[in-house]
Protein backbone atom coordinates (compact mmCIF):
# COMPACT_ATOMS: atom_id res chain seq x y z
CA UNK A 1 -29.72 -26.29 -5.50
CA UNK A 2 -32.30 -23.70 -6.42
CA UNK A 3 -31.19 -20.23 -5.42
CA UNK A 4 -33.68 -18.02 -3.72
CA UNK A 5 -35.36 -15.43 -5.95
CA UNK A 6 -36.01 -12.84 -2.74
CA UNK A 7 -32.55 -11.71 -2.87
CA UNK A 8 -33.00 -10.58 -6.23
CA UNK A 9 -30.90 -10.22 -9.20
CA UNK A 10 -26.66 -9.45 -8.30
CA UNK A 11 -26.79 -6.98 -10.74
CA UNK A 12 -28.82 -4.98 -8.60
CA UNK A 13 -26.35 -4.71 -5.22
CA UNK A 14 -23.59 -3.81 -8.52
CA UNK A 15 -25.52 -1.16 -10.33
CA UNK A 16 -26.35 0.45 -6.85
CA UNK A 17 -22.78 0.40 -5.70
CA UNK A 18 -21.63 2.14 -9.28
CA UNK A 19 -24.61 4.65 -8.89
CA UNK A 20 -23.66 5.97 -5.65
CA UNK A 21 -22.18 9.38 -6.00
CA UNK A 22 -18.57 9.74 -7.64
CA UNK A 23 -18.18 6.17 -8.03
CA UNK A 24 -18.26 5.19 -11.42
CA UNK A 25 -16.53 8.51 -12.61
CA UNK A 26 -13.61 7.79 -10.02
CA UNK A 27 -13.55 4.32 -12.00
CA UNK A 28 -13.50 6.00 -15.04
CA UNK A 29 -11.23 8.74 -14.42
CA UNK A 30 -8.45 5.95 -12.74
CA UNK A 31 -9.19 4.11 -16.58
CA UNK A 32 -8.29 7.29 -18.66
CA UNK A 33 -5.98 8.86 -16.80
CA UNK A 34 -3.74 6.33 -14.92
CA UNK A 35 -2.57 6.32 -11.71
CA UNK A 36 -2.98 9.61 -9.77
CA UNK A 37 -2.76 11.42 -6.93
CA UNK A 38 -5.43 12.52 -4.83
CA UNK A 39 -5.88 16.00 -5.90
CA UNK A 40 -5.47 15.37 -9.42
CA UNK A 41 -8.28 12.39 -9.38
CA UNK A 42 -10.61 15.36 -7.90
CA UNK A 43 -9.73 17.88 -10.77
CA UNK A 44 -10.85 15.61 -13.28
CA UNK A 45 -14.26 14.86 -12.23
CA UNK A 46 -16.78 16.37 -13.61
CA UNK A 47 -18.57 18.37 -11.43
CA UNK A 48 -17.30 19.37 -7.75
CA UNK A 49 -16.81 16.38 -5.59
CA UNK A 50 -16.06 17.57 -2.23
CA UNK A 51 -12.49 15.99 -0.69
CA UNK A 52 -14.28 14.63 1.88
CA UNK A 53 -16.68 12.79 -0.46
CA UNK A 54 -14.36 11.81 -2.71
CA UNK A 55 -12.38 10.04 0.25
CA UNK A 56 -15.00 8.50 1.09
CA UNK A 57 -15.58 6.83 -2.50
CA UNK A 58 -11.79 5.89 -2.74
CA UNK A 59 -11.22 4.19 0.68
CA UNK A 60 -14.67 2.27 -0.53
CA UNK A 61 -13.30 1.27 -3.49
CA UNK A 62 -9.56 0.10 -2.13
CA UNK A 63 -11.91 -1.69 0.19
CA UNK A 64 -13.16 -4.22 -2.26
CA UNK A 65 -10.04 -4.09 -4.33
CA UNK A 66 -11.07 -2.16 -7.68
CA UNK A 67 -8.44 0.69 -7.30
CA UNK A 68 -5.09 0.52 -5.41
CA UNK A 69 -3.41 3.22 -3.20
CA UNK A 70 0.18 3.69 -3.39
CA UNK A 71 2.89 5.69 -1.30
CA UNK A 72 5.62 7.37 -3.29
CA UNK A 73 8.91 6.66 -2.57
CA UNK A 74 10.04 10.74 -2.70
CA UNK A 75 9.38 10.51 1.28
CA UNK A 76 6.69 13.04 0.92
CA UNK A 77 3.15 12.61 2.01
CA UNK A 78 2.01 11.32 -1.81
CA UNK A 79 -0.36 8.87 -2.39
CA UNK A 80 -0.85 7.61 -5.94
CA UNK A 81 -4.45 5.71 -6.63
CA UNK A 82 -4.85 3.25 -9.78
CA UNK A 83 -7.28 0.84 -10.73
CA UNK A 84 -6.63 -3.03 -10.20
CA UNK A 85 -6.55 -5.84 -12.59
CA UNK A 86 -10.74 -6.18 -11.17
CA UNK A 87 -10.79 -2.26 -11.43
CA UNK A 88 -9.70 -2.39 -15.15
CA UNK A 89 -12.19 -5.21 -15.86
CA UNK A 90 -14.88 -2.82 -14.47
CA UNK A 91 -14.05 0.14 -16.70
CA UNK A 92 -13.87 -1.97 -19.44
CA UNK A 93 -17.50 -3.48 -18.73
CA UNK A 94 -19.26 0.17 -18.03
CA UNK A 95 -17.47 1.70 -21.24
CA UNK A 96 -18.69 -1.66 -23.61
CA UNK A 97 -22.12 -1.28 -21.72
CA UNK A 98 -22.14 2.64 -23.01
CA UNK A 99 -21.10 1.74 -26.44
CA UNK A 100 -23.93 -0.69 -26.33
CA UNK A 101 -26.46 1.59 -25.50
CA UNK A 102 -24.95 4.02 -27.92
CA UNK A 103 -25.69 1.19 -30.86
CA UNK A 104 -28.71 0.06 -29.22
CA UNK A 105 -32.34 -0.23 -30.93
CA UNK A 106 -33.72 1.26 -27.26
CA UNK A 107 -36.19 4.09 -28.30
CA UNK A 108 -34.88 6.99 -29.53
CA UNK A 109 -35.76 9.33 -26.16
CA UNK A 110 -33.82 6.76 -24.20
CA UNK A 111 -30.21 6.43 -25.98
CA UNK A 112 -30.59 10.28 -26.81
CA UNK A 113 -31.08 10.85 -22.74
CA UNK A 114 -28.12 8.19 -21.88
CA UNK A 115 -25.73 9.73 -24.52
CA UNK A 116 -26.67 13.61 -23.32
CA UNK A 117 -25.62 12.52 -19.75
CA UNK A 118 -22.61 14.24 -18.62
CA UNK A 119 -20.86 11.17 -17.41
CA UNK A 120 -20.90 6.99 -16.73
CA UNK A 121 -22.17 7.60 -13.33
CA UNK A 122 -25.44 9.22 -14.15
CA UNK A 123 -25.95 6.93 -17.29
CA UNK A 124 -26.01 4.38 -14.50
CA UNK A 125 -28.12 6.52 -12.46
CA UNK A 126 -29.90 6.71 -14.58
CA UNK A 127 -31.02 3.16 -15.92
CA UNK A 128 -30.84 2.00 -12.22
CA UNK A 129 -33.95 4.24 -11.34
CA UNK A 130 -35.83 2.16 -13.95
């Protein structure tokens, strides 16, 4: 059965879900970092998320099961976040997608702008506003 072309390409619903503020780089801090705690996640973005925002972007992405949210067992309020077996797939994918455009024959103003951008999230911004 032929699938309908008006609901366009998947890729698209992806690419906007990753380019939505903080997303990606919570994805990518969870992959270099490990699991962490909320306030530690928001040191190491780049930039100034807001705790509210960043909230936000974690209880999305526990939603759909790329990062998972832990309690520690100290009996204290702490709450550990990691990324999931999908979440690791996903870093994986966005870092081999920037490596790709890093190696890519793409003119030169185009893989000079996507390797100048601070970090995976506006890459994606990026390209997704093509």
């Amino acid at each position: 059965m032929a699938r309908s072309m008006a609901a366009g390409c998947p890729l698209d619903r992806v690419l906007g879900f990753l380019a939505r503020s903080w997303t990606a780089d919570v994805i990518h801090a969870l992959g270099a970092g490990g699991p962490l705690h909320f306030s530690a996640l928001r040191r190491v973005l780049p930039g100034r998320a807001s705790a509210r925002m960043l909230s936000v972007r974690v209880k999305d992405l526990h939603a759909i099961g790329l990062i998972s949210r832990t309690q520690a067992s100290t009996g204290r309020r702490e709450v550990f976040y990691a990324l999931t077996e999908d979440g690791v797939a996903i870093d994986i994918a966005i870092r081999r997608f920037a490596l790709a455009l890093d190696a890519s024959p793409l003119p030169a103003a185009l893989a000079a702008r996507a390797r100048a951008e601070e970090s995976p999230a506006m890459a994606l911004r990026s390209l997704a506003s093509r």
